[in-house]
PDB file of N, CA and C in Angstrom:
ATOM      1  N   UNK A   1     -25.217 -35.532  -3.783  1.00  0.00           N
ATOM      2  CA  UNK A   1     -24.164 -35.024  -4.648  1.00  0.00           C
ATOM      3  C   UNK A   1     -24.266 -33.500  -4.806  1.00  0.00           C
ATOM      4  N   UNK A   2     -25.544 -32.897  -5.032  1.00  0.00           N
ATOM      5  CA  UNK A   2     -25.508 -31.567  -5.185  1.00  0.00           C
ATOM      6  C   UNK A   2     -25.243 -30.943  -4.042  1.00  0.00           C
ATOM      7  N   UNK A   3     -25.653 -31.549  -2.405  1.00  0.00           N
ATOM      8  CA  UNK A   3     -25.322 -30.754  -1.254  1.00  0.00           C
ATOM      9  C   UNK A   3     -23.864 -30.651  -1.511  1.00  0.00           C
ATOM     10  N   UNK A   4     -23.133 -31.601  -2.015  1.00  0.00           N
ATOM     11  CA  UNK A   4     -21.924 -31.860  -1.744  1.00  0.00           C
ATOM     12  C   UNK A   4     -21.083 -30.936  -2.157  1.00  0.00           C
ATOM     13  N   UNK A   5     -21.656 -30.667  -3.851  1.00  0.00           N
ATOM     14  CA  UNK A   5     -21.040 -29.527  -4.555  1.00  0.00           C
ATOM     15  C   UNK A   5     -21.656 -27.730  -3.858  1.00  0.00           C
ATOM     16  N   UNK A   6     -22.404 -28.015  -3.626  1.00  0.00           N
ATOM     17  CA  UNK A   6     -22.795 -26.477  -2.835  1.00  0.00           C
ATOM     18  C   UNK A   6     -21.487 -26.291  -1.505  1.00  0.00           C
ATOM     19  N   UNK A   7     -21.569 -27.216  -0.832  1.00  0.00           N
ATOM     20  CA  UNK A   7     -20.597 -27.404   0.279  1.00  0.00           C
ATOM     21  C   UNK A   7     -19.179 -26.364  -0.676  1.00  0.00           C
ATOM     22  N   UNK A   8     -18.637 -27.502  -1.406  1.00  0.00           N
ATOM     23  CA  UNK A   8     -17.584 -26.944  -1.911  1.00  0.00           C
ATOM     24  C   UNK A   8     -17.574 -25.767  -2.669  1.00  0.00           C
ATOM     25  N   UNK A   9     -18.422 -25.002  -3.048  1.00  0.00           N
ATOM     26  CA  UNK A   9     -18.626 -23.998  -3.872  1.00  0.00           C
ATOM     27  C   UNK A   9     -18.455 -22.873  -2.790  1.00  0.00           C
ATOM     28  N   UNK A  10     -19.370 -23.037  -1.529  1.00  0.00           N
ATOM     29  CA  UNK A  10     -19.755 -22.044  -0.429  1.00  0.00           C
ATOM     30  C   UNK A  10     -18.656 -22.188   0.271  1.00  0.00           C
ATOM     31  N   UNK A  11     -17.391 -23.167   0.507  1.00  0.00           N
ATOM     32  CA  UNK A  11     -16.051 -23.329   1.188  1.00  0.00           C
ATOM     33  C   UNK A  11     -15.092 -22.504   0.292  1.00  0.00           C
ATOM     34  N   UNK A  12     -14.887 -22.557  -0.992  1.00  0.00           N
ATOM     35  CA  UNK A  12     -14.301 -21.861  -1.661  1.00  0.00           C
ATOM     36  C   UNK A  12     -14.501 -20.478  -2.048  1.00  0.00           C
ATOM     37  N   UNK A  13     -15.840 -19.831  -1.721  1.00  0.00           N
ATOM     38  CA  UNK A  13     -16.196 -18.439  -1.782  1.00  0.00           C
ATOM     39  C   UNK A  13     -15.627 -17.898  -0.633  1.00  0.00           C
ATOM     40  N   UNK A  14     -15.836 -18.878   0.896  1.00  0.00           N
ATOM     41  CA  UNK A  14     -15.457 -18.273   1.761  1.00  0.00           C
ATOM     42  C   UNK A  14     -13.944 -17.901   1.898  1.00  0.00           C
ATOM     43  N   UNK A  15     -13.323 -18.710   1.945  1.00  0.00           N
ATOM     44  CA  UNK A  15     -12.253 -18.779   1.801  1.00  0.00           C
ATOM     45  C   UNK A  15     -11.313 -17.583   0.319  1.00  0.00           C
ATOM     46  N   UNK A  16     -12.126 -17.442  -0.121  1.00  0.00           N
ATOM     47  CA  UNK A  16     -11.319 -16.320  -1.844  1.00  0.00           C
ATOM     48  C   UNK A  16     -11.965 -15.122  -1.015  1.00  0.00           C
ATOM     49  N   UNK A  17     -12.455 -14.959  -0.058  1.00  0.00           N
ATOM     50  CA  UNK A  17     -13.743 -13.729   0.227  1.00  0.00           C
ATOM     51  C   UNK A  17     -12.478 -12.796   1.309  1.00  0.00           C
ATOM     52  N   UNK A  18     -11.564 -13.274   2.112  1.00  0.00           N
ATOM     53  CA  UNK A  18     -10.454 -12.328   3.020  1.00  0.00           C
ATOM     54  C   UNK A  18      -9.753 -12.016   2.350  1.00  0.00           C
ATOM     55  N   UNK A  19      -9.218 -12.789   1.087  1.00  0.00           N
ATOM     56  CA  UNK A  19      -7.916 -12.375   0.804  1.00  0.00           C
ATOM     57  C   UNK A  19      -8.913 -11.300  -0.133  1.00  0.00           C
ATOM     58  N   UNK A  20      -9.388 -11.309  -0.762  1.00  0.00           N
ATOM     59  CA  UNK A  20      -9.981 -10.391  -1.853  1.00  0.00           C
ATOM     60  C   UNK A  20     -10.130  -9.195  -1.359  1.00  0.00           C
ATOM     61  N   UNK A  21     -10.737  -9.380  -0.306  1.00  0.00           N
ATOM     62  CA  UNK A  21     -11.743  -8.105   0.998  1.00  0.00           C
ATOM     63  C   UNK A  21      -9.673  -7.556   1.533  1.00  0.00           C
ATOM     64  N   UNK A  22      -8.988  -8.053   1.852  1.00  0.00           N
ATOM     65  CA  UNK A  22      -8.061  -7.583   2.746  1.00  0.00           C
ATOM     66  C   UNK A  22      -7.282  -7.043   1.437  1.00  0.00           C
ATOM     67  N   UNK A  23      -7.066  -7.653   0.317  1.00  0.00           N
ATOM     68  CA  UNK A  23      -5.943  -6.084  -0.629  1.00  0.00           C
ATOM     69  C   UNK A  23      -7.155  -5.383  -0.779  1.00  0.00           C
ATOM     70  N   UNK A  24      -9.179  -5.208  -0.964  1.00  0.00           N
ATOM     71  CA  UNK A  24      -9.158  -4.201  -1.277  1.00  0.00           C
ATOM     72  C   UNK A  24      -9.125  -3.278  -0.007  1.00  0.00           C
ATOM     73  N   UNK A  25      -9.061  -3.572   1.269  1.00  0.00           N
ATOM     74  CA  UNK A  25      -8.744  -2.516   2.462  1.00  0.00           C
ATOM     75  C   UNK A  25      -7.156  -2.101   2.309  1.00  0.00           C
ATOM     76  N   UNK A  26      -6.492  -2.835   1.960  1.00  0.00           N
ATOM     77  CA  UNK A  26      -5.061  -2.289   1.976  1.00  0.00           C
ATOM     78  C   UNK A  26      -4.974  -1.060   0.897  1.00  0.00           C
ATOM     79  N   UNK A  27      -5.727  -1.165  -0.174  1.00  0.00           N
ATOM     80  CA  UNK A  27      -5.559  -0.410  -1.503  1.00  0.00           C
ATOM     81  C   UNK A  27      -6.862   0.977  -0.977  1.00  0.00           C
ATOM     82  N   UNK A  28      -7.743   0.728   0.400  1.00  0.00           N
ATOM     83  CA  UNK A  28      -8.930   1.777   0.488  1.00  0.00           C
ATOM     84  C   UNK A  28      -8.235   3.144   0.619  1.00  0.00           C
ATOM     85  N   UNK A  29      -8.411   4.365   0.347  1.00  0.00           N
ATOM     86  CA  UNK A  29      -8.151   5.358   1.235  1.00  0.00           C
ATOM     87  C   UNK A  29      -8.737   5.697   2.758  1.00  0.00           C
ATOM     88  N   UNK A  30      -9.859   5.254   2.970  1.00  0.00           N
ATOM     89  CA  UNK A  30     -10.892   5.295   4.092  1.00  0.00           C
ATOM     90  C   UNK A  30     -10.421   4.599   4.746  1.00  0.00           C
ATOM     91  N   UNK A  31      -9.697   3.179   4.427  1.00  0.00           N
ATOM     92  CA  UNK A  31      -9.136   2.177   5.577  1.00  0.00           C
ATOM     93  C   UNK A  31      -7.992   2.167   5.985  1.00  0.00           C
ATOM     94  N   UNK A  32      -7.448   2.917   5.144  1.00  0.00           N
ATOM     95  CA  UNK A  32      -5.909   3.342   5.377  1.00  0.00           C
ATOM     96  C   UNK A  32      -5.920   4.426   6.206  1.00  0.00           C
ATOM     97  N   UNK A  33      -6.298   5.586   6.626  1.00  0.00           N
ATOM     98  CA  UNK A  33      -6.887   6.615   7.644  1.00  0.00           C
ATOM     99  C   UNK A  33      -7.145   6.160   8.962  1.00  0.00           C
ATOM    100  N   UNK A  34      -8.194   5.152   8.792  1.00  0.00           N
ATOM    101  CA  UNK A  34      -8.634   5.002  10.328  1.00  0.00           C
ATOM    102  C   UNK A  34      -8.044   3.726  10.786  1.00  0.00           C
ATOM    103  N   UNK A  35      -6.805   2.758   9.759  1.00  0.00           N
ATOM    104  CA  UNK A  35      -5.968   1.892  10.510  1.00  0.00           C
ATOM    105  C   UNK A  35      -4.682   2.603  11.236  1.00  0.00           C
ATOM    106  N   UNK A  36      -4.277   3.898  10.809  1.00  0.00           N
ATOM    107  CA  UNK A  36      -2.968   4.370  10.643  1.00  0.00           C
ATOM    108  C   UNK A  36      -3.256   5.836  11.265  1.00  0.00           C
ATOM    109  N   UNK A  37      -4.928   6.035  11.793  1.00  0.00           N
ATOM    110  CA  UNK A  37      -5.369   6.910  12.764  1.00  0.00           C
ATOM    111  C   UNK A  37      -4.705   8.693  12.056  1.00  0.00           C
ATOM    112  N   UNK A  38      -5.245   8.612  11.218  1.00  0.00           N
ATOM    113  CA  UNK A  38      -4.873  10.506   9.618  1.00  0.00           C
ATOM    114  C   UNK A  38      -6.014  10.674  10.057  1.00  0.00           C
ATOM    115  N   UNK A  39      -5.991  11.691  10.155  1.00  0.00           N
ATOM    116  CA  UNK A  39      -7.262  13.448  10.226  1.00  0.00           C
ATOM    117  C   UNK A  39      -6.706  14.292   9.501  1.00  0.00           C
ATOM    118  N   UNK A  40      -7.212  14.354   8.303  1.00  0.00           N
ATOM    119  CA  UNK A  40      -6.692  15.765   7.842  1.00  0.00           C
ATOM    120  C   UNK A  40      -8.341  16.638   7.342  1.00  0.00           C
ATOM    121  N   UNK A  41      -7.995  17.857   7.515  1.00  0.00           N
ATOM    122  CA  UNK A  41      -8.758  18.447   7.130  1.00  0.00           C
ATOM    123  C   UNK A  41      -9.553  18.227   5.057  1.00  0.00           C
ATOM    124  N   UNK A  42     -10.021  18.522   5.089  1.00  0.00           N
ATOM    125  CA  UNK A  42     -11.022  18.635   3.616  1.00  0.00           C
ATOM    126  C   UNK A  42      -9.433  19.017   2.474  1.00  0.00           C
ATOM    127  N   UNK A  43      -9.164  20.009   2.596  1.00  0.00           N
ATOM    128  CA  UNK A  43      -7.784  19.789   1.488  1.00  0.00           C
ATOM    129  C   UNK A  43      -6.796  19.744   1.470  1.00  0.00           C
ATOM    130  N   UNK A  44      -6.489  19.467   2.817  1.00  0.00           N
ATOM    131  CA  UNK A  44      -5.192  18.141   3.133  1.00  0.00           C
ATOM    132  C   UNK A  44      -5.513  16.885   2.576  1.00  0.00           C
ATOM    133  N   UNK A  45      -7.183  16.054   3.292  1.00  0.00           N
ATOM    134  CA  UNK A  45      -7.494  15.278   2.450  1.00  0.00           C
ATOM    135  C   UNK A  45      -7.272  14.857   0.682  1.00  0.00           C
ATOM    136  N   UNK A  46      -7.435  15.814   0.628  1.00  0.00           N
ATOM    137  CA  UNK A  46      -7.468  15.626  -1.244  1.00  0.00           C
ATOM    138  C   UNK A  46      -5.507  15.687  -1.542  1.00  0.00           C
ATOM    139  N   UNK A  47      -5.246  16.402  -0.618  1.00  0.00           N
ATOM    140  CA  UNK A  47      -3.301  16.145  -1.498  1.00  0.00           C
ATOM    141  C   UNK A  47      -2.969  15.169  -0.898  1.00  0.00           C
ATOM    142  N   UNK A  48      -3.144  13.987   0.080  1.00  0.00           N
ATOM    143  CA  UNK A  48      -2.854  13.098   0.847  1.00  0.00           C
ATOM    144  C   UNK A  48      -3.523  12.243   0.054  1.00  0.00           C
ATOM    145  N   UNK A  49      -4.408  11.944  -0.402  1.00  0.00           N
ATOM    146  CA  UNK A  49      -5.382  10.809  -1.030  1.00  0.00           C
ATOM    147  C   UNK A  49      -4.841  10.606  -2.353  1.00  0.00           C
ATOM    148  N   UNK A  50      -4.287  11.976  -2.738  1.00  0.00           N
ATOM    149  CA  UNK A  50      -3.580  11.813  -4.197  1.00  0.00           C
ATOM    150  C   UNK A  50      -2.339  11.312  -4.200  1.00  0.00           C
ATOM    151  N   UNK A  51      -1.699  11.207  -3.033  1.00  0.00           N
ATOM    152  CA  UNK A  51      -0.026  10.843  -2.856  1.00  0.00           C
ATOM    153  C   UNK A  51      -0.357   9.446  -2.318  1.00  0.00           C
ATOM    154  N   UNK A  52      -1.545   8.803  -1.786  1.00  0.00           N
ATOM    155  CA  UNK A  52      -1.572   7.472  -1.836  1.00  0.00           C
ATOM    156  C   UNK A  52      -2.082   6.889  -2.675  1.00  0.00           C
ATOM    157  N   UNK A  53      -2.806   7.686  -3.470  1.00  0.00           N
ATOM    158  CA  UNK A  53      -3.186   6.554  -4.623  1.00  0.00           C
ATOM    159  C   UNK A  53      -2.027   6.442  -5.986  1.00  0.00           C
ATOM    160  N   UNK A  54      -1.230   7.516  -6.108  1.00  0.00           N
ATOM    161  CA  UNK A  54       0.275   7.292  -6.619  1.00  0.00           C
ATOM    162  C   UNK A  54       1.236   6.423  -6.015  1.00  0.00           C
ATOM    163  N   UNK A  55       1.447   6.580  -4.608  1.00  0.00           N
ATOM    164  CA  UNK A  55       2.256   5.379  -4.234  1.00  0.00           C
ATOM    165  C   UNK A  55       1.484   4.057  -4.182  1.00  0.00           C
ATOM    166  N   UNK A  56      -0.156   3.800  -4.092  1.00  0.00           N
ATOM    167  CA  UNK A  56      -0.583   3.013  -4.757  1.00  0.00           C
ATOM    168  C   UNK A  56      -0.776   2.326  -5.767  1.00  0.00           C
ATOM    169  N   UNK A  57      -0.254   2.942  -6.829  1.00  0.00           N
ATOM    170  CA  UNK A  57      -0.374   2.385  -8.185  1.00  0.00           C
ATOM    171  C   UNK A  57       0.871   1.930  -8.190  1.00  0.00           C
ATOM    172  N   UNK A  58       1.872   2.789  -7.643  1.00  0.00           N
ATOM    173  CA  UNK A  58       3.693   2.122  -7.928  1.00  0.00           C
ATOM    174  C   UNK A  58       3.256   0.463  -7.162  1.00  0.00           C
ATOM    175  N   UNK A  59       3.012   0.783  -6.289  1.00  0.00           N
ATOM    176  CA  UNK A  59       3.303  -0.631  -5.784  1.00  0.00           C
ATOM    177  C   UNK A  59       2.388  -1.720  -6.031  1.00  0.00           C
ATOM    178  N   UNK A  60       0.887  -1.476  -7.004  1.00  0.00           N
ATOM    179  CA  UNK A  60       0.436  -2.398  -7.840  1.00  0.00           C
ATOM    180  C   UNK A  60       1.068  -2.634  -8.939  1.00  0.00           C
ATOM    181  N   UNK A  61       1.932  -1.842  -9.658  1.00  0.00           N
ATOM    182  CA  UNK A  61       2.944  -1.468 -10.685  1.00  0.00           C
ATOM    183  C   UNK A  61       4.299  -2.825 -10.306  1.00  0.00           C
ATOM    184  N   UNK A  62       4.733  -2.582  -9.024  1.00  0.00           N
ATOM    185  CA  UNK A  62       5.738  -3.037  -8.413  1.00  0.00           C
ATOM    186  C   UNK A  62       5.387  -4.476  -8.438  1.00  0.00           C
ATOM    187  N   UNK A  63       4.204  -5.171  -7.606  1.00  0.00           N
ATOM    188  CA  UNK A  63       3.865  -6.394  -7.086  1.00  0.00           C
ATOM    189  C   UNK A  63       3.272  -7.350  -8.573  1.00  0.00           C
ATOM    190  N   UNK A  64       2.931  -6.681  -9.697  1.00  0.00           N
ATOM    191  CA  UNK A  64       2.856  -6.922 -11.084  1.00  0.00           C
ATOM    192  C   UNK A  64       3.582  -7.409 -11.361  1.00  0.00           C
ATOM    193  N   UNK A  65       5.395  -6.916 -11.338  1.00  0.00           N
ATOM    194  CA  UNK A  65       6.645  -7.784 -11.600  1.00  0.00           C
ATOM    195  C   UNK A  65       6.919  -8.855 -10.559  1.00  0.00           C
ATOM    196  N   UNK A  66       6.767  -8.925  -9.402  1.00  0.00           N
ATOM    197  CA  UNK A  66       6.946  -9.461  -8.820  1.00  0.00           C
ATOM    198  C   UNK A  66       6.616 -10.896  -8.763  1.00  0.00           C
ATOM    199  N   UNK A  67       5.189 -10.617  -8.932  1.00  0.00           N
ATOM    200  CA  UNK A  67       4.261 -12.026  -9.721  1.00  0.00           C
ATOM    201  C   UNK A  67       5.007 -12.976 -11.014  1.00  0.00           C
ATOM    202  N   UNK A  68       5.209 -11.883 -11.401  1.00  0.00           N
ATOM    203  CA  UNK A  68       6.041 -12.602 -12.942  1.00  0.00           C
ATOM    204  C   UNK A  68       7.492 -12.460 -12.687  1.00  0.00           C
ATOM    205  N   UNK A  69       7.738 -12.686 -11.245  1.00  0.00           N
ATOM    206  CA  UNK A  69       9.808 -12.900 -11.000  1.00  0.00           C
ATOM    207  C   UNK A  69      10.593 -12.143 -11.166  1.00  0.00           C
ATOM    208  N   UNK A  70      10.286 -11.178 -11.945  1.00  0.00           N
ATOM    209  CA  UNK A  70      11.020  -9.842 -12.593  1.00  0.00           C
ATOM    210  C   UNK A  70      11.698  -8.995 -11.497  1.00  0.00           C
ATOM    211  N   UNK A  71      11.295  -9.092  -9.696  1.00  0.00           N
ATOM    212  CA  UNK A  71      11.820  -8.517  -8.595  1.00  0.00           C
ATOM    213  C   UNK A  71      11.575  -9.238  -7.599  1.00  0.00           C
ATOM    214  N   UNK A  72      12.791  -9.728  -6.522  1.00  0.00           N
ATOM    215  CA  UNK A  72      12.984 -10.666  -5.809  1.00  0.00           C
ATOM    216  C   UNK A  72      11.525 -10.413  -4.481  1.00  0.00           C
ATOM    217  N   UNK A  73      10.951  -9.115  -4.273  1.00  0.00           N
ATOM    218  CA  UNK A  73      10.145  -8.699  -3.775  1.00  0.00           C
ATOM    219  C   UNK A  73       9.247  -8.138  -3.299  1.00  0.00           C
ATOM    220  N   UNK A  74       7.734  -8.185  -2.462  1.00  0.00           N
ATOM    221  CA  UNK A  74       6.722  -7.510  -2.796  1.00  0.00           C
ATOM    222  C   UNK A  74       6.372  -6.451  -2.447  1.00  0.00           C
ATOM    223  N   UNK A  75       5.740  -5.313  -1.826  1.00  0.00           N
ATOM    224  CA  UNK A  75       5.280  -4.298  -1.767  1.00  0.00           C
ATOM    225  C   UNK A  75       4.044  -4.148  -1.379  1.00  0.00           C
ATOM    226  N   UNK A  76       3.927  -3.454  -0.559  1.00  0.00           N
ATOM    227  CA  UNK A  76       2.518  -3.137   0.232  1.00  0.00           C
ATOM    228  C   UNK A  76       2.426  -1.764   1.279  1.00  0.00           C
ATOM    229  N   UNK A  77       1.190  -1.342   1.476  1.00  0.00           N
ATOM    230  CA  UNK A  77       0.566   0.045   1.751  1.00  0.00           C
ATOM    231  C   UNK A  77       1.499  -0.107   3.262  1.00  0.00           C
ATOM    232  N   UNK A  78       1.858   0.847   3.889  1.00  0.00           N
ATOM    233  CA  UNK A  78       2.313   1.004   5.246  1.00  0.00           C
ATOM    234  C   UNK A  78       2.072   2.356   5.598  1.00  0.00           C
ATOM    235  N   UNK A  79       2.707   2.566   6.955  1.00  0.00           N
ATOM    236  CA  UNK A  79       2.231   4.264   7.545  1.00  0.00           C
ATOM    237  C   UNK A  79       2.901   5.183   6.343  1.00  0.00           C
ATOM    238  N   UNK A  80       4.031   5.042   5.264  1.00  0.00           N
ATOM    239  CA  UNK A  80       4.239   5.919   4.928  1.00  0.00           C
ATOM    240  C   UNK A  80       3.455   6.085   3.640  1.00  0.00           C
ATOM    241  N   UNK A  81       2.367   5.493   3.155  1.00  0.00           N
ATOM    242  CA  UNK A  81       1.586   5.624   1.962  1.00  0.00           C
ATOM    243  C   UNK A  81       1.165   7.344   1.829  1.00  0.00           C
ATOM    244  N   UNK A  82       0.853   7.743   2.646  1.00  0.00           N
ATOM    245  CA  UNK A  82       0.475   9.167   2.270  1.00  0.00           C
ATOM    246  C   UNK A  82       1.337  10.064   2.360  1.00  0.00           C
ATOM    247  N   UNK A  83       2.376   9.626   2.208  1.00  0.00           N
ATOM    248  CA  UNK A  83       3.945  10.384   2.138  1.00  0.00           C
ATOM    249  C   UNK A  83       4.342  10.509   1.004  1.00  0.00           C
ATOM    250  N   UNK A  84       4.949  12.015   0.442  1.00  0.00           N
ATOM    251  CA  UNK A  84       6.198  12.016  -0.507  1.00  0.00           C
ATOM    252  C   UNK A  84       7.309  11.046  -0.319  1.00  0.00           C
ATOM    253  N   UNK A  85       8.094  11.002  -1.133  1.00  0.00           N
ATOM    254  CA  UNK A  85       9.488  10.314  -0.650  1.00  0.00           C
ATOM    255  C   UNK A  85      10.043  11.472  -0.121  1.00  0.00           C
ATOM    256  N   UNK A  86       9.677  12.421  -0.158  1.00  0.00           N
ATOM    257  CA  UNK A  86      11.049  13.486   0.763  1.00  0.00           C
ATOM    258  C   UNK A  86      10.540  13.275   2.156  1.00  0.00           C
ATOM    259  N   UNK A  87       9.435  13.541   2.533  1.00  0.00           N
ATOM    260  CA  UNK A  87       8.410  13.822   3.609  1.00  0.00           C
ATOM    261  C   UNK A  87       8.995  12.204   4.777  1.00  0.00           C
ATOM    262  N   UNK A  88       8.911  11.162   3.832  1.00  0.00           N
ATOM    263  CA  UNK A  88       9.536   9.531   4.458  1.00  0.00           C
ATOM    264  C   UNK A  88      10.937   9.758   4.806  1.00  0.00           C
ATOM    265  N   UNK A  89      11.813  10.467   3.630  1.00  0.00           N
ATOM    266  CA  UNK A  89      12.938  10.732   4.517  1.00  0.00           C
ATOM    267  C   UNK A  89      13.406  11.124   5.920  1.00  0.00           C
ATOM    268  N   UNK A  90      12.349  12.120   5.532  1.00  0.00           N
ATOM    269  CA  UNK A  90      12.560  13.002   6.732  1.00  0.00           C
ATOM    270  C   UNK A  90      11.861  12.446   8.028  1.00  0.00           C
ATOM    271  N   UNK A  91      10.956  11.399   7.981  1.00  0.00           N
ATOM    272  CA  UNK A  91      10.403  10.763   8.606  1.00  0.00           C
ATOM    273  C   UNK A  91      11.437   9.834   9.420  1.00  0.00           C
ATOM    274  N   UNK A  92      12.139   9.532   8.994  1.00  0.00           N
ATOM    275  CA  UNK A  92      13.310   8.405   9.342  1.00  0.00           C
ATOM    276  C   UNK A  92      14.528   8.997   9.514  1.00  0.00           C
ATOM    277  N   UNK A  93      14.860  10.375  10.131  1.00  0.00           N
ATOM    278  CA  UNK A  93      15.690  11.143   9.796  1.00  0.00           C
ATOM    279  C   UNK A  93      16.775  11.174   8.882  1.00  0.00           C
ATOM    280  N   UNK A  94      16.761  11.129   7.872  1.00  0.00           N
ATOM    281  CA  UNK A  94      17.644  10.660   6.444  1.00  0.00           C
ATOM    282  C   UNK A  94      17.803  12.604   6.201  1.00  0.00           C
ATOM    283  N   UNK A  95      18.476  12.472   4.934  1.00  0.00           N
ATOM    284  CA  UNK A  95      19.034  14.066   4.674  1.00  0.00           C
ATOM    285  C   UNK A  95      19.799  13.898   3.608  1.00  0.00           C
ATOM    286  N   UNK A  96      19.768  14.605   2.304  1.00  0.00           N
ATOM    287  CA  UNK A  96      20.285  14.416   1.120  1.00  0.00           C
ATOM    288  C   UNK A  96      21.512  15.254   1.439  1.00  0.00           C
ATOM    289  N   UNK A  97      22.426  14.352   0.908  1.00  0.00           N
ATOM    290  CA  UNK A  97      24.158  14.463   1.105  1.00  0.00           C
ATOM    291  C   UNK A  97      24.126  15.346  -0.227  1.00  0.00           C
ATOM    292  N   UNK A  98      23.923  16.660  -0.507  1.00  0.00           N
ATOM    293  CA  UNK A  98      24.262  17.060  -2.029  1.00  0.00           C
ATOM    294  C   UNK A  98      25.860  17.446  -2.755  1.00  0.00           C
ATOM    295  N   UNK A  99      26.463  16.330  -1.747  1.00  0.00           N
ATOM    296  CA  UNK A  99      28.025  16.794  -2.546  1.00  0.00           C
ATOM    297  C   UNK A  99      27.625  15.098  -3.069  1.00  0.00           C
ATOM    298  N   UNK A 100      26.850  14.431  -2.908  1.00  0.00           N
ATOM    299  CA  UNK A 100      27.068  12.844  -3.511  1.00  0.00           C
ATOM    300  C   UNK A 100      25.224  12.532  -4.347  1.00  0.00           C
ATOM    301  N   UNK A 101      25.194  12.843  -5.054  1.00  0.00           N
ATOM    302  CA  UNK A 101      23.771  12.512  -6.079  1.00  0.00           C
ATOM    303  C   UNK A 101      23.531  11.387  -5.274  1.00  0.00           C
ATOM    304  N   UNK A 102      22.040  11.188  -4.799  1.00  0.00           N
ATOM    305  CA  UNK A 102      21.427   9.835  -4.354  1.00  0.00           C
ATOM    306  C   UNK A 102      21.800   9.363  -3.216  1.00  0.00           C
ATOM    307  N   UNK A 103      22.826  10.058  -2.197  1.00  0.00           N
ATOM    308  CA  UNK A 103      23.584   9.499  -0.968  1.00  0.00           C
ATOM    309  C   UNK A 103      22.345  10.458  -0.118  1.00  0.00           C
ATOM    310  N   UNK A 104      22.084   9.415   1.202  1.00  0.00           N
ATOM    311  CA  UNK A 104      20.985  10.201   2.260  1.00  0.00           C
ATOM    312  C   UNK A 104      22.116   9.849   3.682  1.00  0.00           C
ATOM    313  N   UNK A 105      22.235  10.695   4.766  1.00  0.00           N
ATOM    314  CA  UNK A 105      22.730  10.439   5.599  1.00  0.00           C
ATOM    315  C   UNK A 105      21.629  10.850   7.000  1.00  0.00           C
ATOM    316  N   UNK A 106      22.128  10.001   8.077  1.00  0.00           N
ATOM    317  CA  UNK A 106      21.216  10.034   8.629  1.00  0.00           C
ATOM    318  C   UNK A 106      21.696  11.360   9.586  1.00  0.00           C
ATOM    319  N   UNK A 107      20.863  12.245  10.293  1.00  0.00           N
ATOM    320  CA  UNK A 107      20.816  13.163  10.947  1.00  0.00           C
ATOM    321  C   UNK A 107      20.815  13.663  12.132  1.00  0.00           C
TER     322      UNK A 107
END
């Protein structure tokens, strides 16, 4: 009986042990770099690390409601985490229309 319960104890650690380990690599700065292949120098580093751990928090912020239904959907780290939102625009060639507040056209 006790092997039995060890069995299940050591099946269920394993198993809670990826998903746990994989949001905290999604949420790393270090793992986010060398999945998404960033070099920045020493204080590039530091304004890049600060713009992902802000768009990090939005989207722990974000996936918070989500859990509790409040938004039809979830949110997670991608290549543009160490991006401004202007910087993503421009990434995707978008371009603020300023005769229309909030309109982006593409370029």
């Amino acid at each position: 009986m006790k092997l039995l319960l060890l069995i299940a104890v050591v099946a269920a650690l394993t198993m809670a042990s990826p998903v746990d380990k994989k949001e905290e690599d999604e949420y790393d700065w270090e793992s986010f770099k060398i999945k998404f292949n960033r070099n920045y120098s020493p204080e590039e580093d530091k304004t890049r690390k600060a713009i992902f751990d802000a768009n990090v928090a939005k989207i722990k912020e974000h996936n918070k409601k989500y859990e509790n239904k409040e938004v039809s959907y979830s949110m997670g780290v991608n290549n543009f985490a160490d991006k401004t939102p202007e910087e993503s625009r421009q990434s995707l060639g978008l371009k603020k229309d300023n005769t229309n507040k909030g309109v982006y056209t593409v370029v």
